[in-house]
PDB file of N, CA and C in Angstrom:
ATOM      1  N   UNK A   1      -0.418  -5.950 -16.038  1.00  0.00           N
ATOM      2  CA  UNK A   1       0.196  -5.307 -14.882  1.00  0.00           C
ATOM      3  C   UNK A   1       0.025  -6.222 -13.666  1.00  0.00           C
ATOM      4  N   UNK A   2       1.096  -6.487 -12.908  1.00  0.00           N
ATOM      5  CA  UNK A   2       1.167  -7.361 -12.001  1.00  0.00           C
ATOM      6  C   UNK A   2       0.228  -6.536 -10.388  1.00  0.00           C
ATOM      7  N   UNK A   3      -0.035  -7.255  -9.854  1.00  0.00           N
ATOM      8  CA  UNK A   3      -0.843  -7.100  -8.428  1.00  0.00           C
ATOM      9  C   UNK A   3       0.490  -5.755  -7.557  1.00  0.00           C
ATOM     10  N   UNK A   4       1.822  -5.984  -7.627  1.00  0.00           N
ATOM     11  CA  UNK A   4       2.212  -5.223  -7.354  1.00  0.00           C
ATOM     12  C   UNK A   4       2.698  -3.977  -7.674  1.00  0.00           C
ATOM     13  N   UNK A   5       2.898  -3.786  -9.110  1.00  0.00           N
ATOM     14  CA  UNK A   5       2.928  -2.716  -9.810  1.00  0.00           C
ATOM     15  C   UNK A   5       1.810  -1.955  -9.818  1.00  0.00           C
ATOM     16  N   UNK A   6       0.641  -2.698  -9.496  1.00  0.00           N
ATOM     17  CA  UNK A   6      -0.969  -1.937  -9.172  1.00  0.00           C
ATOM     18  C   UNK A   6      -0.621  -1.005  -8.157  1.00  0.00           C
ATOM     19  N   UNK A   7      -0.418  -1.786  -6.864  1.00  0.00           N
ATOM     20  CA  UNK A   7       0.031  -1.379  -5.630  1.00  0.00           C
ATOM     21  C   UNK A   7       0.664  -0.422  -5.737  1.00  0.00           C
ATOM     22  N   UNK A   8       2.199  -0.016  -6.281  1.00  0.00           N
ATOM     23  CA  UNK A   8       2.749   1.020  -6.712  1.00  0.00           C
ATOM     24  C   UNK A   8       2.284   2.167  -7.132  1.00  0.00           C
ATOM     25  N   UNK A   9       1.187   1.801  -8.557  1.00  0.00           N
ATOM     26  CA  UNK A   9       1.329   2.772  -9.272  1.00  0.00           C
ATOM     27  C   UNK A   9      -0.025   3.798  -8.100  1.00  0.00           C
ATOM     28  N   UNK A  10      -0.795   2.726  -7.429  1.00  0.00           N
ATOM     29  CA  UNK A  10      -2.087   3.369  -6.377  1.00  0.00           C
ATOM     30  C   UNK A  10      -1.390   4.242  -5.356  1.00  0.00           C
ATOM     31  N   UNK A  11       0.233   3.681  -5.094  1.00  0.00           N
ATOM     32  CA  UNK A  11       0.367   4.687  -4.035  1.00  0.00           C
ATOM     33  C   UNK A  11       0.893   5.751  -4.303  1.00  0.00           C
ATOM     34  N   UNK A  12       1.755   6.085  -5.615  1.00  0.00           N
ATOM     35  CA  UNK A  12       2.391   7.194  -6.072  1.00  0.00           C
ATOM     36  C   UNK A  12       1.004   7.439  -6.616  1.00  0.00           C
ATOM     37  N   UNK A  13      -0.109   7.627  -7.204  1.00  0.00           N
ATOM     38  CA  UNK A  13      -0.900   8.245  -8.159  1.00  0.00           C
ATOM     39  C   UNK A  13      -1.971   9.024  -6.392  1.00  0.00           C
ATOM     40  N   UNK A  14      -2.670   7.893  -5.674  1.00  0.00           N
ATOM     41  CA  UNK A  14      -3.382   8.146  -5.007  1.00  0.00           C
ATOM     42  C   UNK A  14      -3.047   8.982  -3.531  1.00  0.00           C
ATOM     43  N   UNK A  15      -1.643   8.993  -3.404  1.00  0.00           N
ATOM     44  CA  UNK A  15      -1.206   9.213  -2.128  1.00  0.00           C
ATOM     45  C   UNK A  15      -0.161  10.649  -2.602  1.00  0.00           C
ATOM     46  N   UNK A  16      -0.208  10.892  -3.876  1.00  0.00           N
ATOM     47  CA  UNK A  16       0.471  12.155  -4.704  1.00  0.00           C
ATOM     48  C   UNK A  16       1.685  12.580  -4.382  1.00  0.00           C
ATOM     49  N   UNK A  17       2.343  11.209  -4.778  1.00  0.00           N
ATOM     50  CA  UNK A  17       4.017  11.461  -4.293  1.00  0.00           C
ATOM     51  C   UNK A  17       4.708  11.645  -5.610  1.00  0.00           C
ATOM     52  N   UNK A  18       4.645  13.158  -5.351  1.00  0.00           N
ATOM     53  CA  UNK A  18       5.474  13.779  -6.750  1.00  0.00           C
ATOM     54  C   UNK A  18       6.902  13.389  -7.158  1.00  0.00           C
ATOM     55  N   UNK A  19       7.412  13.338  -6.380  1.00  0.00           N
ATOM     56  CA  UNK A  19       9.082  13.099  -6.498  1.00  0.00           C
ATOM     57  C   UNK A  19       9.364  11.516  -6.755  1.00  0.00           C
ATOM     58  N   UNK A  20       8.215  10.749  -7.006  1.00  0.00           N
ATOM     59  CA  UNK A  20       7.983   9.290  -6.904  1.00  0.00           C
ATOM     60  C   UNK A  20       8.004   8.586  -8.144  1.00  0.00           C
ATOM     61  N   UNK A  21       8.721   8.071  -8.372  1.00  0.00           N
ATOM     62  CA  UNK A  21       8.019   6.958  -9.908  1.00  0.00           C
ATOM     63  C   UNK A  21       7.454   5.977  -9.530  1.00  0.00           C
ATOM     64  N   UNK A  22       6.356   4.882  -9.840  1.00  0.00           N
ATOM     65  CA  UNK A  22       6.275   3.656  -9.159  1.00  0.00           C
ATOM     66  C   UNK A  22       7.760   3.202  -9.608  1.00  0.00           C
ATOM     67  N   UNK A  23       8.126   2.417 -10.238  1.00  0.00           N
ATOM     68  CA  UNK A  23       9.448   1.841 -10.400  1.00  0.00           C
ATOM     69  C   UNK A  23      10.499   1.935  -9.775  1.00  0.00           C
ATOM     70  N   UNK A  24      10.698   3.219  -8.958  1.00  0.00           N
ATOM     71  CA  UNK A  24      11.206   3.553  -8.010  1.00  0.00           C
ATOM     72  C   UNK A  24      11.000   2.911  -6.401  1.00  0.00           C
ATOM     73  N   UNK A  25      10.058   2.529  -5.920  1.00  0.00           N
ATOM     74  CA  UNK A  25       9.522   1.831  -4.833  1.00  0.00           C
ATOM     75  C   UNK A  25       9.903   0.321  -4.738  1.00  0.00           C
ATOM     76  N   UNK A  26      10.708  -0.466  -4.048  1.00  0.00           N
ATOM     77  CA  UNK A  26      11.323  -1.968  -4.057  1.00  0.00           C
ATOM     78  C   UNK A  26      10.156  -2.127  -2.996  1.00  0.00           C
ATOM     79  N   UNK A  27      10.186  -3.585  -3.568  1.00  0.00           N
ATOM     80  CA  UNK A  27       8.787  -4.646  -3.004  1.00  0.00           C
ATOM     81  C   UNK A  27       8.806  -4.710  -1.698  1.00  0.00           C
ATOM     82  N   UNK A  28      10.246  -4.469  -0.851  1.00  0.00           N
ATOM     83  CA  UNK A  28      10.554  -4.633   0.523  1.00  0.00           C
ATOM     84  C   UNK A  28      10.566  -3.003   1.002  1.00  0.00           C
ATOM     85  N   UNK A  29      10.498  -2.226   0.695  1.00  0.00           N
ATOM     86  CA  UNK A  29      10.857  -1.069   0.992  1.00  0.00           C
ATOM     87  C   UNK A  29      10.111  -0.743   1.754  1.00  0.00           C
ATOM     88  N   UNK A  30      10.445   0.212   3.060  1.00  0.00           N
ATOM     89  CA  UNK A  30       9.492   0.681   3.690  1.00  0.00           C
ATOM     90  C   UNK A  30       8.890   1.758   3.487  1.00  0.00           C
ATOM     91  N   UNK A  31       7.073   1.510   3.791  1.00  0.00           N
ATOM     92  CA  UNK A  31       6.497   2.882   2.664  1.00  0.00           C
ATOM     93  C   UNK A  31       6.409   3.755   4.084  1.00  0.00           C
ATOM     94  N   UNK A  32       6.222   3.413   5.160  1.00  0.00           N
ATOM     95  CA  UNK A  32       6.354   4.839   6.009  1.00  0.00           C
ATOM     96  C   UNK A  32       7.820   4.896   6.530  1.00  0.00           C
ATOM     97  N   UNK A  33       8.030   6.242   6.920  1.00  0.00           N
ATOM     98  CA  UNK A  33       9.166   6.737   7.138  1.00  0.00           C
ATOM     99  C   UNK A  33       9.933   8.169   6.543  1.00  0.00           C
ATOM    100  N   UNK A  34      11.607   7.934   6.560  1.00  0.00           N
ATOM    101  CA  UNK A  34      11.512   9.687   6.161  1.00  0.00           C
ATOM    102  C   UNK A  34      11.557   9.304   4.109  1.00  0.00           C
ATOM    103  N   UNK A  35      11.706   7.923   4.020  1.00  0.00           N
ATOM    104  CA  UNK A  35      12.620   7.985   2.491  1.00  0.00           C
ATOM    105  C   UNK A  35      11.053   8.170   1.564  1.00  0.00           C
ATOM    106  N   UNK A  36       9.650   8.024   1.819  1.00  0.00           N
ATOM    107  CA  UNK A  36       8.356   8.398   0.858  1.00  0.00           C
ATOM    108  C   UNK A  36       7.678   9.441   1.452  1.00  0.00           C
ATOM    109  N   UNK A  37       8.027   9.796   2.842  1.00  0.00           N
ATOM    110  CA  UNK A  37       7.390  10.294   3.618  1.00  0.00           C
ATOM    111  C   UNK A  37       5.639  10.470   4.413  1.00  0.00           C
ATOM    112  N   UNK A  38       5.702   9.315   4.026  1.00  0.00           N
ATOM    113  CA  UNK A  38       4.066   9.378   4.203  1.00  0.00           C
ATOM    114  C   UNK A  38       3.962   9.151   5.717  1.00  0.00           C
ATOM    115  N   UNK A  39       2.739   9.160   6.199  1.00  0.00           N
ATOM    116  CA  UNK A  39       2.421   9.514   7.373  1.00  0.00           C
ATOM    117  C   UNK A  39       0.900   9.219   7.830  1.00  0.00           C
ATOM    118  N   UNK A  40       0.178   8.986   9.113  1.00  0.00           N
ATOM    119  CA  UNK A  40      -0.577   8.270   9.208  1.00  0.00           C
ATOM    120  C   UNK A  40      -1.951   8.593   8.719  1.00  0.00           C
ATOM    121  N   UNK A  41      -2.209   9.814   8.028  1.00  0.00           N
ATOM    122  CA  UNK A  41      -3.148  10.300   7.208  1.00  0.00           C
ATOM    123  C   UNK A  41      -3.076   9.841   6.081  1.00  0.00           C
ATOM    124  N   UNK A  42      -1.735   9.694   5.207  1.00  0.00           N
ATOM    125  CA  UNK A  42      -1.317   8.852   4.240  1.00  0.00           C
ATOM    126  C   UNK A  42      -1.903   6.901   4.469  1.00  0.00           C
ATOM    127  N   UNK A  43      -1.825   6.246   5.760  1.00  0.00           N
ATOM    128  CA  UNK A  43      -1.938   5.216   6.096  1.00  0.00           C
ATOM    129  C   UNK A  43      -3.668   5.106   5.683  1.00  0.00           C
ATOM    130  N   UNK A  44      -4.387   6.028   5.940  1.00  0.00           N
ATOM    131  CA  UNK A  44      -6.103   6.391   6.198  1.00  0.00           C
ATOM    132  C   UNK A  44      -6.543   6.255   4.979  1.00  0.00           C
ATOM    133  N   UNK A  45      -5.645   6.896   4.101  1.00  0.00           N
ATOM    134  CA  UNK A  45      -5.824   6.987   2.600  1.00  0.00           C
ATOM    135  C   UNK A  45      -5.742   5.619   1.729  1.00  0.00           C
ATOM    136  N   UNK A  46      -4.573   5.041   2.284  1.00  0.00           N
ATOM    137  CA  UNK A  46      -4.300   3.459   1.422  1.00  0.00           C
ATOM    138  C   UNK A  46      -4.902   2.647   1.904  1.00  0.00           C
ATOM    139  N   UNK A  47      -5.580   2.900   2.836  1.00  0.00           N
ATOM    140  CA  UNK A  47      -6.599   1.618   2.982  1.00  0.00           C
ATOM    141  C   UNK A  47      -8.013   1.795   3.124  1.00  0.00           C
ATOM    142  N   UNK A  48      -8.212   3.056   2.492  1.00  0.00           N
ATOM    143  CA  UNK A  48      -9.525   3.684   1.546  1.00  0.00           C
ATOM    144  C   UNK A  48      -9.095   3.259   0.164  1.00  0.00           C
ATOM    145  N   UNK A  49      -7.818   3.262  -0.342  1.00  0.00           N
ATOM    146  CA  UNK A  49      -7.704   3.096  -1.616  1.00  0.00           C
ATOM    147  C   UNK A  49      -7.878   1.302  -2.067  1.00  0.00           C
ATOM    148  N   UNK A  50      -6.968   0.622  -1.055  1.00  0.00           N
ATOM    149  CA  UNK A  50      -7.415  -1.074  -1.050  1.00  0.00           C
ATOM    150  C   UNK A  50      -8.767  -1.612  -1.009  1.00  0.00           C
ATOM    151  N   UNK A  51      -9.299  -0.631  -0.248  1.00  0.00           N
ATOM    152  CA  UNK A  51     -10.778  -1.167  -0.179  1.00  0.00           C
ATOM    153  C   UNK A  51     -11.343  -0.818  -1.743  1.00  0.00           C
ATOM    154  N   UNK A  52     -11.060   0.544  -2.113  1.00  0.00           N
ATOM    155  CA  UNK A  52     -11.977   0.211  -3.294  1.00  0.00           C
ATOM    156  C   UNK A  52     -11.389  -0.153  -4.468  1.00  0.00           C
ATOM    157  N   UNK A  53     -10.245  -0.169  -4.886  1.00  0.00           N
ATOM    158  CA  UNK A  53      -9.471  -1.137  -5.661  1.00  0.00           C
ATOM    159  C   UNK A  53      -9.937  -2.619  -5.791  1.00  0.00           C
ATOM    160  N   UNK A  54      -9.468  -3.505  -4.732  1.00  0.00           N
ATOM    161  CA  UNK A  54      -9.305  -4.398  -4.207  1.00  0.00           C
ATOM    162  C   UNK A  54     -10.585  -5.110  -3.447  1.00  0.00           C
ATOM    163  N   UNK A  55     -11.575  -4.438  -2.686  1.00  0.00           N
ATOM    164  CA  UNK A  55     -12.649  -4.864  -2.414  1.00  0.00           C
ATOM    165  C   UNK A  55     -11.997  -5.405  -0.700  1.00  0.00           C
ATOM    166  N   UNK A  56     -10.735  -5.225  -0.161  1.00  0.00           N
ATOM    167  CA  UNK A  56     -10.305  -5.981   1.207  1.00  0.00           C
ATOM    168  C   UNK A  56     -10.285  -5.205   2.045  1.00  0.00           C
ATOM    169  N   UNK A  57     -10.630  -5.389   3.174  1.00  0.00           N
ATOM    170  CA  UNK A  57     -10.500  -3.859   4.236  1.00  0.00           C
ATOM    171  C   UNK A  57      -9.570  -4.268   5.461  1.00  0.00           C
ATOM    172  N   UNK A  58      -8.722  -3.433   6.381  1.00  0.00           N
ATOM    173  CA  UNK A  58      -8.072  -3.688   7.033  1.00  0.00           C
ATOM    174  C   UNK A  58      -8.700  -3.302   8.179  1.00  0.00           C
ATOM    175  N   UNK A  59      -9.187  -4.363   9.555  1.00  0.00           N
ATOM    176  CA  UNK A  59     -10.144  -3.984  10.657  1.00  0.00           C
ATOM    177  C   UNK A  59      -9.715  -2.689  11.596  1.00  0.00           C
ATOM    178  N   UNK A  60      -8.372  -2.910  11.900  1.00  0.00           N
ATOM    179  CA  UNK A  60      -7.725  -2.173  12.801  1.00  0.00           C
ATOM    180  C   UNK A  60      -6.456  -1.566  12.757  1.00  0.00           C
ATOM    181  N   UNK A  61      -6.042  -0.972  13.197  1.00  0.00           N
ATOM    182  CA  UNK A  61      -5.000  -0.505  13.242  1.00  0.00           C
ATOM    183  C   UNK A  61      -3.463  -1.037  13.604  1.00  0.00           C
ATOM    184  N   UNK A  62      -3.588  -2.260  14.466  1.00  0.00           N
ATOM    185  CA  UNK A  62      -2.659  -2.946  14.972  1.00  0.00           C
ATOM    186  C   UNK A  62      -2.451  -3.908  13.389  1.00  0.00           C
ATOM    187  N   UNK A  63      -3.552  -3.894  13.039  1.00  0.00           N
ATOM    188  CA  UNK A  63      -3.507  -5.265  11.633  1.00  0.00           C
ATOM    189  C   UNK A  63      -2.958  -4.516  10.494  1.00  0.00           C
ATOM    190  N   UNK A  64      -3.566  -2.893  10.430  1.00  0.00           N
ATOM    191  CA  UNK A  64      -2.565  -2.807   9.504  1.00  0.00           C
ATOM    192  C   UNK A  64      -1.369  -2.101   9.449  1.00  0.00           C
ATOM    193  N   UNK A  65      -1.128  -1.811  10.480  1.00  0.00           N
ATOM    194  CA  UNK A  65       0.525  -1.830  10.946  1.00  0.00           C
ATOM    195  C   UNK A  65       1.408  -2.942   9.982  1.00  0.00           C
ATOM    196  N   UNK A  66       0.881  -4.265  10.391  1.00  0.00           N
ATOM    197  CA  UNK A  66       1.828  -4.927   9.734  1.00  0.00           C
ATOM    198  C   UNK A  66       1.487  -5.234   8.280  1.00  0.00           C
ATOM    199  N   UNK A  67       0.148  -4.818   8.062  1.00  0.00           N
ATOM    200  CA  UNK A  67       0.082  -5.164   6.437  1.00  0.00           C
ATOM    201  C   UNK A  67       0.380  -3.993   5.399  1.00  0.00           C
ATOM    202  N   UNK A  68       0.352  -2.830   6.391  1.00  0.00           N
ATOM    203  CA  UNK A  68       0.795  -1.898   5.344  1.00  0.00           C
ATOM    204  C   UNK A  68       2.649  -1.592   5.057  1.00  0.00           C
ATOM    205  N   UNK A  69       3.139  -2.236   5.830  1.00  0.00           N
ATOM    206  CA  UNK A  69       5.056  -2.271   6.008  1.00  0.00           C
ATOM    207  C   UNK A  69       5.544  -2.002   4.321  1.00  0.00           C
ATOM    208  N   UNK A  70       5.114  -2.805   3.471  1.00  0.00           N
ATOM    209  CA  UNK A  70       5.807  -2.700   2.131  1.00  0.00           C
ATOM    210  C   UNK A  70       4.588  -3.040   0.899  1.00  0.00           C
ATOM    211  N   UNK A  71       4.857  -3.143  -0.569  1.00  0.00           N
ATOM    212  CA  UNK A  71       4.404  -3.764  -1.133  1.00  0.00           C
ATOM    213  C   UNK A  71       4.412  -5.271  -1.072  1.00  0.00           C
ATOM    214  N   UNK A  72       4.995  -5.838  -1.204  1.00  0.00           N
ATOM    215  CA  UNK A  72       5.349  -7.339  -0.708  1.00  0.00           C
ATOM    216  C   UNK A  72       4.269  -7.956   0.451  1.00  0.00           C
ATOM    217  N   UNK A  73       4.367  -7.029   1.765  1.00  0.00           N
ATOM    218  CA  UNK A  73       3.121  -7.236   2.971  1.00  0.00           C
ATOM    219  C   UNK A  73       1.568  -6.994   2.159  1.00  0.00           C
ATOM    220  N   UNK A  74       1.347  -5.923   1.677  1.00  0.00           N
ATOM    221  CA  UNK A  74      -0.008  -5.916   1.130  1.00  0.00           C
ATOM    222  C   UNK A  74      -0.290  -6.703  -0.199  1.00  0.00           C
ATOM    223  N   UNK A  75       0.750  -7.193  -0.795  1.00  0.00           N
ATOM    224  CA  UNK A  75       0.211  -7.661  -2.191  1.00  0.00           C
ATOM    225  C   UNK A  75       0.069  -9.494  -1.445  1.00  0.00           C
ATOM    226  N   UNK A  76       0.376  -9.361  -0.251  1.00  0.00           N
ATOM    227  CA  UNK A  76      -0.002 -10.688   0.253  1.00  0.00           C
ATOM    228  C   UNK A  76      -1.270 -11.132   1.327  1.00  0.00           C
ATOM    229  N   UNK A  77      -1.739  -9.800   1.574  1.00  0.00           N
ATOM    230  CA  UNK A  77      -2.867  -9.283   2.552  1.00  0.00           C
ATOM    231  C   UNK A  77      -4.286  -9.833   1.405  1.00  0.00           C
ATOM    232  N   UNK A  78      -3.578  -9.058   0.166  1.00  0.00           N
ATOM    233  CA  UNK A  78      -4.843  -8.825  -0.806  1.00  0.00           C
ATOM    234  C   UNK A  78      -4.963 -10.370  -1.387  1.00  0.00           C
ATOM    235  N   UNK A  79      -3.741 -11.033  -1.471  1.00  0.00           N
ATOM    236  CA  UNK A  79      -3.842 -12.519  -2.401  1.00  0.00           C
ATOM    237  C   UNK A  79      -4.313 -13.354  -1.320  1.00  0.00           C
ATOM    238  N   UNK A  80      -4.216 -13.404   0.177  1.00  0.00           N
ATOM    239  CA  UNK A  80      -4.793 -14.042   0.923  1.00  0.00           C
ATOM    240  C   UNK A  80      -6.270 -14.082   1.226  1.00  0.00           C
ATOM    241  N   UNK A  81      -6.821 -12.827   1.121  1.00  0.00           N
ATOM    242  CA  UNK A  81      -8.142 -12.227   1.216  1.00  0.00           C
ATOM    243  C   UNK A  81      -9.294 -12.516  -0.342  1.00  0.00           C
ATOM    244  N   UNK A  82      -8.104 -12.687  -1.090  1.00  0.00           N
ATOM    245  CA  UNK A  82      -8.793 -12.634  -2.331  1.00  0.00           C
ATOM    246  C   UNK A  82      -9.451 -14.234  -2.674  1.00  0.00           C
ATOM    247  N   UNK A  83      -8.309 -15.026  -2.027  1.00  0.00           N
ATOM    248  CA  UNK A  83      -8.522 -16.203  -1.626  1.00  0.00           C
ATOM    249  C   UNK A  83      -9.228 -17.113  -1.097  1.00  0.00           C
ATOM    250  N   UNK A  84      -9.908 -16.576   0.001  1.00  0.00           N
ATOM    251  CA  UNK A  84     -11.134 -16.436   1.028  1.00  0.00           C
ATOM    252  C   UNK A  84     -12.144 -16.852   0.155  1.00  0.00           C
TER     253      UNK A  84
END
């Protein structure tokens, strides 16, 4: 399973988006908004879930604004960090 299909399957399983398949979610897609509906309690959650997945934490809020935008933004947050 690829780093982003992880990503996927963590946010439909962990964030309990019923109406969701991962496969359904494009790498560019935006995960907040009206089309997954998640919301900034949802935001609190995925980067409780990255951290313990993943072991990477996001400091602030301005930072992860832009790292949480899509799969594509975080599966590059985590390969950069992982990198480190």
């Amino acid at each position: 399973m690829t780093l982003k299909d992880q990503l996927k399957q963590i946010i439909v399983e962990d964030l309990n988006l019923v109406h969701v398949l991962p496969e359904e979610i494009g790498d560019d897609d935006p995960l907040f908004g009206d089309r997954f509906g998640l919301d900034s309690i949802d935001a609190v959650e995925l980067v409780f879930q990255l951290k313990k997945h993943f072991g990477v934490v996001i400091k602030n809020q301005s930072e992860g604004r832009s790292i949480l935008q899509s799969v594509n933004t975080i599966a590059a947050f985590i390969e950069k960090r992982q990198e480190a």
